[in-house]
N, C-alpha and C. Protein backbone atom coordinates (compact mmCIF):
# COMPACT_ATOMS: atom_id res chain seq x y z
N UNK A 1 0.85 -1.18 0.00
CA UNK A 1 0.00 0.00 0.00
C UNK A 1 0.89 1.24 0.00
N UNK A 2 0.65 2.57 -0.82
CA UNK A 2 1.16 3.32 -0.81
C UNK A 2 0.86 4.52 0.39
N UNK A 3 1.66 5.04 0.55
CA UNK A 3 2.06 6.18 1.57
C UNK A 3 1.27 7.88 1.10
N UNK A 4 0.62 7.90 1.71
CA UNK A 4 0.24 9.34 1.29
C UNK A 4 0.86 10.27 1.87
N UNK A 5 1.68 11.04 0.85
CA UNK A 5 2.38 12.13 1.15
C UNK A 5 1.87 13.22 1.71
N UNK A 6 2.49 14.08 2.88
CA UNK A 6 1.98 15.05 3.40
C UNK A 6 1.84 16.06 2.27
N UNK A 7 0.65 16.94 2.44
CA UNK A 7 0.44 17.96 1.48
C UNK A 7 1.62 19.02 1.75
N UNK A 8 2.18 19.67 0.75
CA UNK A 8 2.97 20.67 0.96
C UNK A 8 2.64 21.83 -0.01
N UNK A 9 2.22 23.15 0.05
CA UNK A 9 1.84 24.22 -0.60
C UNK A 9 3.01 24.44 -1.58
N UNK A 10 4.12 24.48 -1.15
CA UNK A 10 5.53 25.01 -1.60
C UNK A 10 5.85 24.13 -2.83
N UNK A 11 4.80 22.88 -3.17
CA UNK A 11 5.14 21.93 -3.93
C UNK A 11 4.14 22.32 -5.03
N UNK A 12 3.26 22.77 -4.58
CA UNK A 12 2.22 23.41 -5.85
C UNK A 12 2.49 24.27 -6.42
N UNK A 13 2.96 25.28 -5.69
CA UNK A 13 3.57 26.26 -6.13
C UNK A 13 4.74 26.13 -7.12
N UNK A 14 5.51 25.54 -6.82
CA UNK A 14 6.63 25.32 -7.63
C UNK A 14 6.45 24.53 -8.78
N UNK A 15 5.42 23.96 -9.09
CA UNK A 15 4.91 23.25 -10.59
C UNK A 15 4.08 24.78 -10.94
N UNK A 16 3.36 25.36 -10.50
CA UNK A 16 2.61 25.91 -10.78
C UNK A 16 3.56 27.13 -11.82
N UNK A 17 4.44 27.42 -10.94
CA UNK A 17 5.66 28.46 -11.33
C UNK A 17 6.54 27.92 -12.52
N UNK A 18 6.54 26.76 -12.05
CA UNK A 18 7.41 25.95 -13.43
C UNK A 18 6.61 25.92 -15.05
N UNK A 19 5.33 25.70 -14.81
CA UNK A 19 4.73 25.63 -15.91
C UNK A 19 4.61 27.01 -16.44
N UNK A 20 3.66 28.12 -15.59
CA UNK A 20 4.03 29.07 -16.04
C UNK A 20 4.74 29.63 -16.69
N UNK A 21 5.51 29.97 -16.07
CA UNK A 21 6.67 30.79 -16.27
C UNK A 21 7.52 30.39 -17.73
N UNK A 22 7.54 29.47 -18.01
CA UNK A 22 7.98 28.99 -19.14
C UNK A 22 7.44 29.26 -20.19
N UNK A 23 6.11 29.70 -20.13
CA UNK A 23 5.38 30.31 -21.41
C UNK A 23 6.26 32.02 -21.17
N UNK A 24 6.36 32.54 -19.98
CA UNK A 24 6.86 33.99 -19.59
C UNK A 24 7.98 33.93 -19.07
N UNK A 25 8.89 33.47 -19.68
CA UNK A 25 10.06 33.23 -18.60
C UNK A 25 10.64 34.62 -18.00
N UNK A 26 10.78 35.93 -18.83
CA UNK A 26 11.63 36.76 -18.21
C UNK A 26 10.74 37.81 -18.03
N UNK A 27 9.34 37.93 -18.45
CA UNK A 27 8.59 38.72 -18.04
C UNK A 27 8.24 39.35 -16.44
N UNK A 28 8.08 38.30 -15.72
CA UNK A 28 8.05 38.82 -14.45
C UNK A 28 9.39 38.47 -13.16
N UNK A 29 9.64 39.24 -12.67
CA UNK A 29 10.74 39.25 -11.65
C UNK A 29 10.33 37.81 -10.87
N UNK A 30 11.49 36.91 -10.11
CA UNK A 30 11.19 36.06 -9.71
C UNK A 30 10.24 36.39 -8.06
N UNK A 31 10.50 37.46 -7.32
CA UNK A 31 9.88 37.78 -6.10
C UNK A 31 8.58 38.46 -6.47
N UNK A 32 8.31 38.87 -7.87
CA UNK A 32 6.69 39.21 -7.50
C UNK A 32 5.78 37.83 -7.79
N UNK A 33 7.24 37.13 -8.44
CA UNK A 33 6.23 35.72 -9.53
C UNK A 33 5.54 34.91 -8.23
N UNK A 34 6.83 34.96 -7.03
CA UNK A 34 6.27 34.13 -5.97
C UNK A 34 5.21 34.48 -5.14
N UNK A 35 5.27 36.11 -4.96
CA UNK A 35 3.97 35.89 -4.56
C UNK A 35 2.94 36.14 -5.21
N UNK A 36 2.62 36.38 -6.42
CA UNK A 36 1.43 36.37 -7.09
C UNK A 36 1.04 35.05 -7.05
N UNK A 37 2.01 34.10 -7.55
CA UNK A 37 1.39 32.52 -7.31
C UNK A 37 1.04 32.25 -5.80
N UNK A 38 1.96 32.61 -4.77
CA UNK A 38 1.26 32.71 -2.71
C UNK A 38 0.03 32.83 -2.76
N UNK A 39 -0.63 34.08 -3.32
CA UNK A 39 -1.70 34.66 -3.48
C UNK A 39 -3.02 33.89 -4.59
N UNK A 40 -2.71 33.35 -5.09
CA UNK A 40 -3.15 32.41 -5.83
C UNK A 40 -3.58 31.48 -4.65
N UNK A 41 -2.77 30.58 -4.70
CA UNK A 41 -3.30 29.49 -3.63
C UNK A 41 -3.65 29.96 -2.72
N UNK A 42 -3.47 30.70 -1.82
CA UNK A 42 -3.95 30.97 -0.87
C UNK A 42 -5.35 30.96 -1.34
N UNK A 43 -5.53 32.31 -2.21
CA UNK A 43 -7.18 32.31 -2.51
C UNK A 43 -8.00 30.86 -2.84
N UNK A 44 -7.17 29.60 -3.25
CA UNK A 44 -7.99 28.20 -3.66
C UNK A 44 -8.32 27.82 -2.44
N UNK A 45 -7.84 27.86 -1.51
CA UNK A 45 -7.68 27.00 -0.08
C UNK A 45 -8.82 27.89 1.07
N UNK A 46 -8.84 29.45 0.64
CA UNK A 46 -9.75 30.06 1.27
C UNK A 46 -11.50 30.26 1.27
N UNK A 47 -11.57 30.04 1.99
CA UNK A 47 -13.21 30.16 2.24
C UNK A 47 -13.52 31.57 1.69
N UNK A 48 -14.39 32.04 0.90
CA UNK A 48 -15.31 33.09 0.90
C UNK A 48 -16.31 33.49 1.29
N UNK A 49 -16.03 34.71 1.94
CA UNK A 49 -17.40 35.58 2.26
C UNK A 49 -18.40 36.05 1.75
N UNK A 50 -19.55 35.70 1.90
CA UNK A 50 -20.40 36.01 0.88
C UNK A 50 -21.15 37.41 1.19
N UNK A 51 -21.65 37.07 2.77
CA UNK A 51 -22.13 38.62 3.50
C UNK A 51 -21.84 38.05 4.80
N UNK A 52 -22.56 38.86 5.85
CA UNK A 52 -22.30 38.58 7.00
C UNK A 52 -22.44 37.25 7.27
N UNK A 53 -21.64 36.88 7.59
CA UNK A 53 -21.25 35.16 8.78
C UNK A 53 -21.98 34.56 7.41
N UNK A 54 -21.79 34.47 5.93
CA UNK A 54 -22.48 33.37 5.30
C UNK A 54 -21.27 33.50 4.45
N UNK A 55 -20.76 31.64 4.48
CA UNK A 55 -19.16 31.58 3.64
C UNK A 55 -20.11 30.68 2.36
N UNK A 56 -19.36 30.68 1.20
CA UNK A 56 -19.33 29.06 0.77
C UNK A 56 -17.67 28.92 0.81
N UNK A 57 -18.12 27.22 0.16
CA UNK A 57 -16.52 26.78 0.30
C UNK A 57 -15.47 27.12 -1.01
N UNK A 58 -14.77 27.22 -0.11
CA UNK A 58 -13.41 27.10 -0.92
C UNK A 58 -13.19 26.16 -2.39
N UNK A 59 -12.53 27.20 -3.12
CA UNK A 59 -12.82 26.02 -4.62
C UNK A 59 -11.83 24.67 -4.04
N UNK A 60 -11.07 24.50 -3.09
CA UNK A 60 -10.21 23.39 -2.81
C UNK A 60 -11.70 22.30 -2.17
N UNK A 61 -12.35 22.39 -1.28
CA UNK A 61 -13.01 22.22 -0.85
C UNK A 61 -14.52 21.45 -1.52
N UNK A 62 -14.75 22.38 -2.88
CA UNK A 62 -15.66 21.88 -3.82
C UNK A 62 -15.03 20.96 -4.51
N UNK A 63 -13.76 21.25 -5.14
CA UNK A 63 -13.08 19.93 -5.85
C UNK A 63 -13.13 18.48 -4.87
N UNK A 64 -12.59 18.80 -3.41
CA UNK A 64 -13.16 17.14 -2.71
C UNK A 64 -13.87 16.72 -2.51
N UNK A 65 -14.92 17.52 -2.46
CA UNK A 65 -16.73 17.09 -2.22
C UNK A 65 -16.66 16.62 -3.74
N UNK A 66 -16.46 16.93 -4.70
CA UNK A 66 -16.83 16.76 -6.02
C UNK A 66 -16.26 15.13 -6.23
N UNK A 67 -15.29 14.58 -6.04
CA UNK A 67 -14.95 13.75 -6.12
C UNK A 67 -14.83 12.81 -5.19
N UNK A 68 -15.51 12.79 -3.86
CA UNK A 68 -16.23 12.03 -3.06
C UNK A 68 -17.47 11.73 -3.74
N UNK A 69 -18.38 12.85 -4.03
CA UNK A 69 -19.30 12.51 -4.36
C UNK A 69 -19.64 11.66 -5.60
N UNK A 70 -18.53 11.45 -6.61
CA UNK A 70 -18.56 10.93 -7.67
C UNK A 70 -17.83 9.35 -7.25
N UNK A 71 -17.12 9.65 -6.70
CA UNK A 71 -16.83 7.89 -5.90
C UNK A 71 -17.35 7.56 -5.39
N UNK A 72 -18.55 8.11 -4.59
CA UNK A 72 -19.80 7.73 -3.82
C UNK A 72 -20.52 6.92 -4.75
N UNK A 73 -21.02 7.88 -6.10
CA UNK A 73 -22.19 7.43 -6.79
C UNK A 73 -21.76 6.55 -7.24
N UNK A 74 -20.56 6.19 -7.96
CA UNK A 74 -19.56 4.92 -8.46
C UNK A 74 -19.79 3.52 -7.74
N UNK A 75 -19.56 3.77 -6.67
CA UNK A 75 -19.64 2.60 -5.86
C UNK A 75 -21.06 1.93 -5.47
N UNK A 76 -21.78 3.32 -5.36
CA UNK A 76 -23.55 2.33 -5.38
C UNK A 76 -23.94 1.92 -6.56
N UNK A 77 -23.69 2.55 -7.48
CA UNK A 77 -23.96 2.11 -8.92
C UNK A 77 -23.70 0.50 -8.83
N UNK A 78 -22.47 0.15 -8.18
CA UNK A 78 -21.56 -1.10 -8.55
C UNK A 78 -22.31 -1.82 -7.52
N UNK A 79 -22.53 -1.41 -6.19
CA UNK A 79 -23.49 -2.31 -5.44
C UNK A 79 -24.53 -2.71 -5.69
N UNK A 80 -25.32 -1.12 -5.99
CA UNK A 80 -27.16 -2.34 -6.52
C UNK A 80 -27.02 -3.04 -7.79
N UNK A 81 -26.03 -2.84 -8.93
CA UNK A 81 -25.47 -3.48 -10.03
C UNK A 81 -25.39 -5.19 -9.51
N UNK A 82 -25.24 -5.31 -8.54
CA UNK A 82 -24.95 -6.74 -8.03
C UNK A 82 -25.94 -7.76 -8.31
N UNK A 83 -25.61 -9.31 -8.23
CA UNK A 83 -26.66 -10.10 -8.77
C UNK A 83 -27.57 -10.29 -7.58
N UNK A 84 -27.21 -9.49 -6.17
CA UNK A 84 -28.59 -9.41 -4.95
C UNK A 84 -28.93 -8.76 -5.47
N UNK A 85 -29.24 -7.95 -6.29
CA UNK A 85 -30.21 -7.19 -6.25
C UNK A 85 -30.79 -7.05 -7.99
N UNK A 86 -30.14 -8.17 -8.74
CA UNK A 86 -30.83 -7.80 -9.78
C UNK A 86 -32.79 -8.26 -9.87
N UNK A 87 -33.11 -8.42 -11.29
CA UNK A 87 -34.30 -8.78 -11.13
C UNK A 87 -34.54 -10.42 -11.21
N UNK A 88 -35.68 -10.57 -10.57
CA UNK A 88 -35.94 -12.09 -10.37
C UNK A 88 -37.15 -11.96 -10.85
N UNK A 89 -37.29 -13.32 -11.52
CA UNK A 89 -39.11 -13.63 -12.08
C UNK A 89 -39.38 -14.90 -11.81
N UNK A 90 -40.50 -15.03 -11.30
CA UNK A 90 -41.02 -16.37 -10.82
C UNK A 90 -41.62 -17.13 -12.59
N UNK A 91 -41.45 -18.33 -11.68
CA UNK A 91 -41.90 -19.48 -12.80
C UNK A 91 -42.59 -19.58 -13.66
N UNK A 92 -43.54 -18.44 -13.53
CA UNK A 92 -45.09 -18.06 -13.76
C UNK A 92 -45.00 -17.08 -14.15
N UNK A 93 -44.16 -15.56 -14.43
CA UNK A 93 -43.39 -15.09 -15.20
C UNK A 93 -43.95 -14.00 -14.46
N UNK A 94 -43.67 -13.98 -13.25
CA UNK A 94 -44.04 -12.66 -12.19
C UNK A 94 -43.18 -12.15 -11.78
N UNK A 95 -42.87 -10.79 -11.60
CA UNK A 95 -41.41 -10.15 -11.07
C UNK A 95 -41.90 -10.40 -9.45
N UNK A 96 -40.61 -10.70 -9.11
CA UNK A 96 -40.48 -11.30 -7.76
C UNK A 96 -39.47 -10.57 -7.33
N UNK A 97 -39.33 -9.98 -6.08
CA UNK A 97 -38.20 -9.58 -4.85
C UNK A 97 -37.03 -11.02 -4.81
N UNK A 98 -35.96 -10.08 -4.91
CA UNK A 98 -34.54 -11.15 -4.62
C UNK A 98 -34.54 -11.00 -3.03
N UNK A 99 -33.68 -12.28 -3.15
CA UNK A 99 -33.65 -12.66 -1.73
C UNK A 99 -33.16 -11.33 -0.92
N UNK A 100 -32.14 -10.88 -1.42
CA UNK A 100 -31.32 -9.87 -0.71
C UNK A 100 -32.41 -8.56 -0.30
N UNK A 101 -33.23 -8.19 -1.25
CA UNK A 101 -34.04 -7.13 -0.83
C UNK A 101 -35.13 -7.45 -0.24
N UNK A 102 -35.38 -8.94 -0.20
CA UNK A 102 -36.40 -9.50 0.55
C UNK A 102 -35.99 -9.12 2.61
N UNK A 103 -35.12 -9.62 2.41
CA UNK A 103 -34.16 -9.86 3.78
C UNK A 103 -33.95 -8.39 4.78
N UNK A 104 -33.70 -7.57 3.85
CA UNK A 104 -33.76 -5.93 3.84
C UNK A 104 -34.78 -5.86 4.55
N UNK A 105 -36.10 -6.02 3.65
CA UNK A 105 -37.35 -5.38 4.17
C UNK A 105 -37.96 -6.22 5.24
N UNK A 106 -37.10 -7.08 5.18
CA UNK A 106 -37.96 -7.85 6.51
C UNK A 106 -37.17 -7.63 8.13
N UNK A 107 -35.71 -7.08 7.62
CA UNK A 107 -34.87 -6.57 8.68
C UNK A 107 -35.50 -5.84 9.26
N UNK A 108 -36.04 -4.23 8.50
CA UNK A 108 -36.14 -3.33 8.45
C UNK A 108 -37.67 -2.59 8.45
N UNK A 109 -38.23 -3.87 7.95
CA UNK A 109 -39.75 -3.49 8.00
C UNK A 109 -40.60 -2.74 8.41
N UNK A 110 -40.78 -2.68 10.68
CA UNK A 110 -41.26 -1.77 11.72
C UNK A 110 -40.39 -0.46 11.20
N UNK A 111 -39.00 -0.44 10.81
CA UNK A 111 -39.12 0.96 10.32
C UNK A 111 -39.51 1.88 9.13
N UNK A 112 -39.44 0.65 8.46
CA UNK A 112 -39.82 1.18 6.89
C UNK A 112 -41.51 1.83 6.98
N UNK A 113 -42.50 0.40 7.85
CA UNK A 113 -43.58 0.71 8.33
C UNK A 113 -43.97 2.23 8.87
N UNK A 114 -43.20 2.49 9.63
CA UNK A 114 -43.26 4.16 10.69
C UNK A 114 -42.64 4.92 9.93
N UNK A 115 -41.79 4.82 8.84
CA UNK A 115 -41.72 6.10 8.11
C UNK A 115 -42.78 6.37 7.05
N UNK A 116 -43.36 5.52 6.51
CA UNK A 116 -44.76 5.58 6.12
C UNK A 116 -45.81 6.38 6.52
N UNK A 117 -45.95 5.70 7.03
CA UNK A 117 -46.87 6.09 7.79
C UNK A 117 -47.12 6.43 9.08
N UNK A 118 -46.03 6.66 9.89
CA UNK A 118 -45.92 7.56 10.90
C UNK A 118 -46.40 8.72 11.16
N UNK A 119 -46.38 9.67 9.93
CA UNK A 119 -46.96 11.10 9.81
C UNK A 119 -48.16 11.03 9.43
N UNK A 120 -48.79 10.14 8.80
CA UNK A 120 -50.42 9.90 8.63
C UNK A 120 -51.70 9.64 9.60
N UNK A 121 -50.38 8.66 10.78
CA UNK A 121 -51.37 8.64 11.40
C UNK A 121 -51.15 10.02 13.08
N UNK A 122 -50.04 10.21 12.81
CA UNK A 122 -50.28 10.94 13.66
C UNK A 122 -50.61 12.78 13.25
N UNK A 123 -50.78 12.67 12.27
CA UNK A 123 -51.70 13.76 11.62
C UNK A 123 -53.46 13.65 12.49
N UNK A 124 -53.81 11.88 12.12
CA UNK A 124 -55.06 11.74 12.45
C UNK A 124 -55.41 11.95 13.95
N UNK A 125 -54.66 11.26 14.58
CA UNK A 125 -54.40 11.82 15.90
C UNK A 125 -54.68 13.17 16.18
N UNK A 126 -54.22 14.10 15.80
CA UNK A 126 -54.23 15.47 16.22
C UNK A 126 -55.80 15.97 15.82
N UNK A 127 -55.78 15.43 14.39
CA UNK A 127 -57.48 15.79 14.03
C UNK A 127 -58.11 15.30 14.95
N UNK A 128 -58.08 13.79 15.70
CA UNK A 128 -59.65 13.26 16.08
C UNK A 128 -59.20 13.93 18.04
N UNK A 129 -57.62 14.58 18.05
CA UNK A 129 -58.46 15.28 19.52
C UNK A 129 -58.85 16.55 19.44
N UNK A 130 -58.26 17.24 18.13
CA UNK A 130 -59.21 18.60 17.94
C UNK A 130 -60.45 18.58 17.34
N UNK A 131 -60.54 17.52 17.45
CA UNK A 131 -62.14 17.38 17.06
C UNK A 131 -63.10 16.88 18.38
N UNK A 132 -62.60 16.64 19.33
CA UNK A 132 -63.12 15.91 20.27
C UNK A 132 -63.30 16.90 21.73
N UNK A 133 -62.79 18.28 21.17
CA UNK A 133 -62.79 18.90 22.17
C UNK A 133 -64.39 20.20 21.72
């Protein structure tokens, strides 16, 4: 297994400067080059203010959500993709529940049950004692 290297800014920077600069090599002095690129990253890594006390995130920040979230969806894709959960048809040529999602709902049932209908009936509830008064 490989080693994940500590992040180092000074390492971005210095590709960042390398690539650059090579399209501009003598255009800019090397001490403003460094910190215009400082200033650069800094701004990727920083949170913005939008108005009072309301940030969004940092474009560093959206890029890892972005690619969590895409390895997220990757991986369920590949799970319900699985043969638990593909489709089953009975003998008689009826779509039938696989075992695996059978097992699920029978784990899970009393809760699946109360999220249902939990709010229905206790909607009714409230009607039949404001009605009773």
């Amino acid at each position: 297994m490989s080693e994940i290297e500590k992040f180092k800014p000074e390492n971005i920077m210095q590709t960042v400067k390398d690539r650059i600069k090579a399209t501009f090599v003598s255009l800019i002095p090397d001490e403003k080059w460094n910190e215009m690129v400082k200033n650069e990253i800094d701004d990727f890594f920083k949170e913005k203010e939008i108005s009072y006390h309301r940030t969004y995130k940092s474009n560093f920040q959206q890029l890892v959500r972005e690619e969590i979230s895409a390895e997220c969806k990757k991986r369920i894709v590949e799970y319900l993709g699985g043969k638990e959960f593909a489709v089953v048809w009975k003998s008689n040529g009826q779509l039938a529940v696989s075992d695996a999602v059978q097992e699920i709902l029978i784990k899970n049932s009393s809760k699946i049950f109360a999220e249902m209908f939990g709010v229905m009936f206790d909607n009714a509830l409230a009607q039949t004692k404001t009605r009773s008064y």
